[in-house]
Protein backbone atom coordinates (compact mmCIF):
# COMPACT_ATOMS: atom_id res chain seq x y z
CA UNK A 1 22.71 19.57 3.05
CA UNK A 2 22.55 17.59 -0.11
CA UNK A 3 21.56 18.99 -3.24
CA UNK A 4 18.69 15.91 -3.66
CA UNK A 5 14.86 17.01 -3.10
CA UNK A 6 11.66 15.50 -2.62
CA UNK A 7 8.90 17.68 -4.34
CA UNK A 8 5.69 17.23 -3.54
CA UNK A 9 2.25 17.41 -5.52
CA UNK A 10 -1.17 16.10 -5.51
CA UNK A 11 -3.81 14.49 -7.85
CA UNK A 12 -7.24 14.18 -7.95
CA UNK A 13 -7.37 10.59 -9.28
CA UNK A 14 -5.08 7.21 -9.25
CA UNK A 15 -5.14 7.58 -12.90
CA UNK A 16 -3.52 10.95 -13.17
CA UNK A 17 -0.83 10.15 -10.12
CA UNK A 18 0.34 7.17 -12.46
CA UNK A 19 0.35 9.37 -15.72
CA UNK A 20 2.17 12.26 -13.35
CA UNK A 21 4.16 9.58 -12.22
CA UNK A 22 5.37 7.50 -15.20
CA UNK A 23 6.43 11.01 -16.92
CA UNK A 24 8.33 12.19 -14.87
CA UNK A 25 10.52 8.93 -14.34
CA UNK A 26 10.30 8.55 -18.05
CA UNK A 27 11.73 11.89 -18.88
CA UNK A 28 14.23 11.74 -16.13
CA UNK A 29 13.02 14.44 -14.02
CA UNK A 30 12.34 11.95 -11.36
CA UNK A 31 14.34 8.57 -10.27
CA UNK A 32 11.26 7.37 -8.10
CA UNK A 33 7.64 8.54 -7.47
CA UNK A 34 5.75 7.09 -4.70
CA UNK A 35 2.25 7.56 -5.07
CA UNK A 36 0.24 7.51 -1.53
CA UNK A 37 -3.00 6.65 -2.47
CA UNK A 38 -6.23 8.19 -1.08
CA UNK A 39 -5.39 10.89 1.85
CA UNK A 40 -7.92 13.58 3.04
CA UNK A 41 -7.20 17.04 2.03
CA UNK A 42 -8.95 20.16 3.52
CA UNK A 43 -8.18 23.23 1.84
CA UNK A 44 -9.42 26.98 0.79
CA UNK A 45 -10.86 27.38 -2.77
CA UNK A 46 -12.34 30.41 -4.19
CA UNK A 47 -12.87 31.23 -0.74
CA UNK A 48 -14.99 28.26 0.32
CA UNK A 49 -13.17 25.32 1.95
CA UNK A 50 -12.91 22.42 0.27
CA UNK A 51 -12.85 18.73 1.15
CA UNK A 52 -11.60 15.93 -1.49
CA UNK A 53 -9.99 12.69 -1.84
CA UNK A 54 -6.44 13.15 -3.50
CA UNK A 55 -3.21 10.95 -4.24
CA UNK A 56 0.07 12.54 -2.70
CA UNK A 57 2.98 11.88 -5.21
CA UNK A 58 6.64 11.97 -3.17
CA UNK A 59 9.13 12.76 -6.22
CA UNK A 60 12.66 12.11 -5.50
CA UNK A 61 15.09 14.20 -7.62
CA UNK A 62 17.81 17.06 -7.66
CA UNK A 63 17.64 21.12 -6.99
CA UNK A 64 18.95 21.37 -10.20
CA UNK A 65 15.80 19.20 -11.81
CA UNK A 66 13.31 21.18 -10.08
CA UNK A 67 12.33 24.17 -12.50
CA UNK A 68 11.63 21.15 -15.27
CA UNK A 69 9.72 18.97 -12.94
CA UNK A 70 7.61 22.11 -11.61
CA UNK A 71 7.00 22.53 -15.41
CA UNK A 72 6.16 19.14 -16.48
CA UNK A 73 3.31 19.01 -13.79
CA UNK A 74 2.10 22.16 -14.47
CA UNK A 75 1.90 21.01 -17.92
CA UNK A 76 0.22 17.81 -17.15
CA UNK A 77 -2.06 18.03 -14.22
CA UNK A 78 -5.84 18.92 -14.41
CA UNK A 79 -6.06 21.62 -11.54
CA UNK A 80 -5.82 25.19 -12.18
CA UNK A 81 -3.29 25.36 -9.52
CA UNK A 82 -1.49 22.10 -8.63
CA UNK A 83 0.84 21.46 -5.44
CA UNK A 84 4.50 21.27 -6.25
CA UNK A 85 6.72 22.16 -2.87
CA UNK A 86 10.46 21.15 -2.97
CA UNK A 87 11.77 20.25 0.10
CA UNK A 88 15.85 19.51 0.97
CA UNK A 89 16.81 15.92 1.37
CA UNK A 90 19.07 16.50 4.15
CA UNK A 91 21.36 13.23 4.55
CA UNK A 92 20.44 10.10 2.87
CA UNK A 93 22.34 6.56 2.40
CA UNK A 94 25.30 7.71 -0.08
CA UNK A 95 23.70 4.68 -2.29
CA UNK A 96 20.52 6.24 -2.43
CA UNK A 97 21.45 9.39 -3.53
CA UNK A 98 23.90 8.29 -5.85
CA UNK A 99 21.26 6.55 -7.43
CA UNK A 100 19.06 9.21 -7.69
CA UNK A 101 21.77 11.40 -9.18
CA UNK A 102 22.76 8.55 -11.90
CA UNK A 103 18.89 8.73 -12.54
CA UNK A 104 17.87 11.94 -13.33
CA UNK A 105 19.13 14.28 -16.23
């Protein structure tokens, strides 16, 4: 296992994925976000289940970035609870990670 992670969050807008997006690659938290645009999510609110239109951000940086990227979406992201999962990059082209490594503080 490598020590490079994907986290994962969601927005409720294209707008706010970019502005999630562009901060965290511009504060090197984050070499790359790819922003999926439009999925389905179904979840349980408040105890009523929910159905809305969100944009899934992939964020590709390091364990050790993790704590500041959790931070900077909480910070920055208009729900009361947003998604932010890390999960293990297992293997990856040594390029790849390499890059992401000379990319993020």
């Amino acid at each position: 296992m490598t020590h490079y992670r994907i986290v994962l969050t969601t927005a409720g807008s294209a707008e706010e994925a970019e502005r999630l997006a562009t901060a965290l690659v511009e504060a090197e938290l984050a070499a790359c976000v790819n922003i999926v645009s439009q999925i389905a999510s179904v979840y349980r609110w408040k105890g009523s289940v929910q159905k809305e239109q969100e944009w899934l951000l992939l964020i590709k940086t390091t364990a050790s970035a993790f704590e500041n990227v959790s931070r900077k979406i909480r910070e920055l992201h208009s729900y009361d609870l947003p998604e932010c999962i890390q999960i293990p990059i297992e293997a990856g082209s040594a390029e790849y990670l390499n890059w992401i490594a000379e990319n993020v503080k």
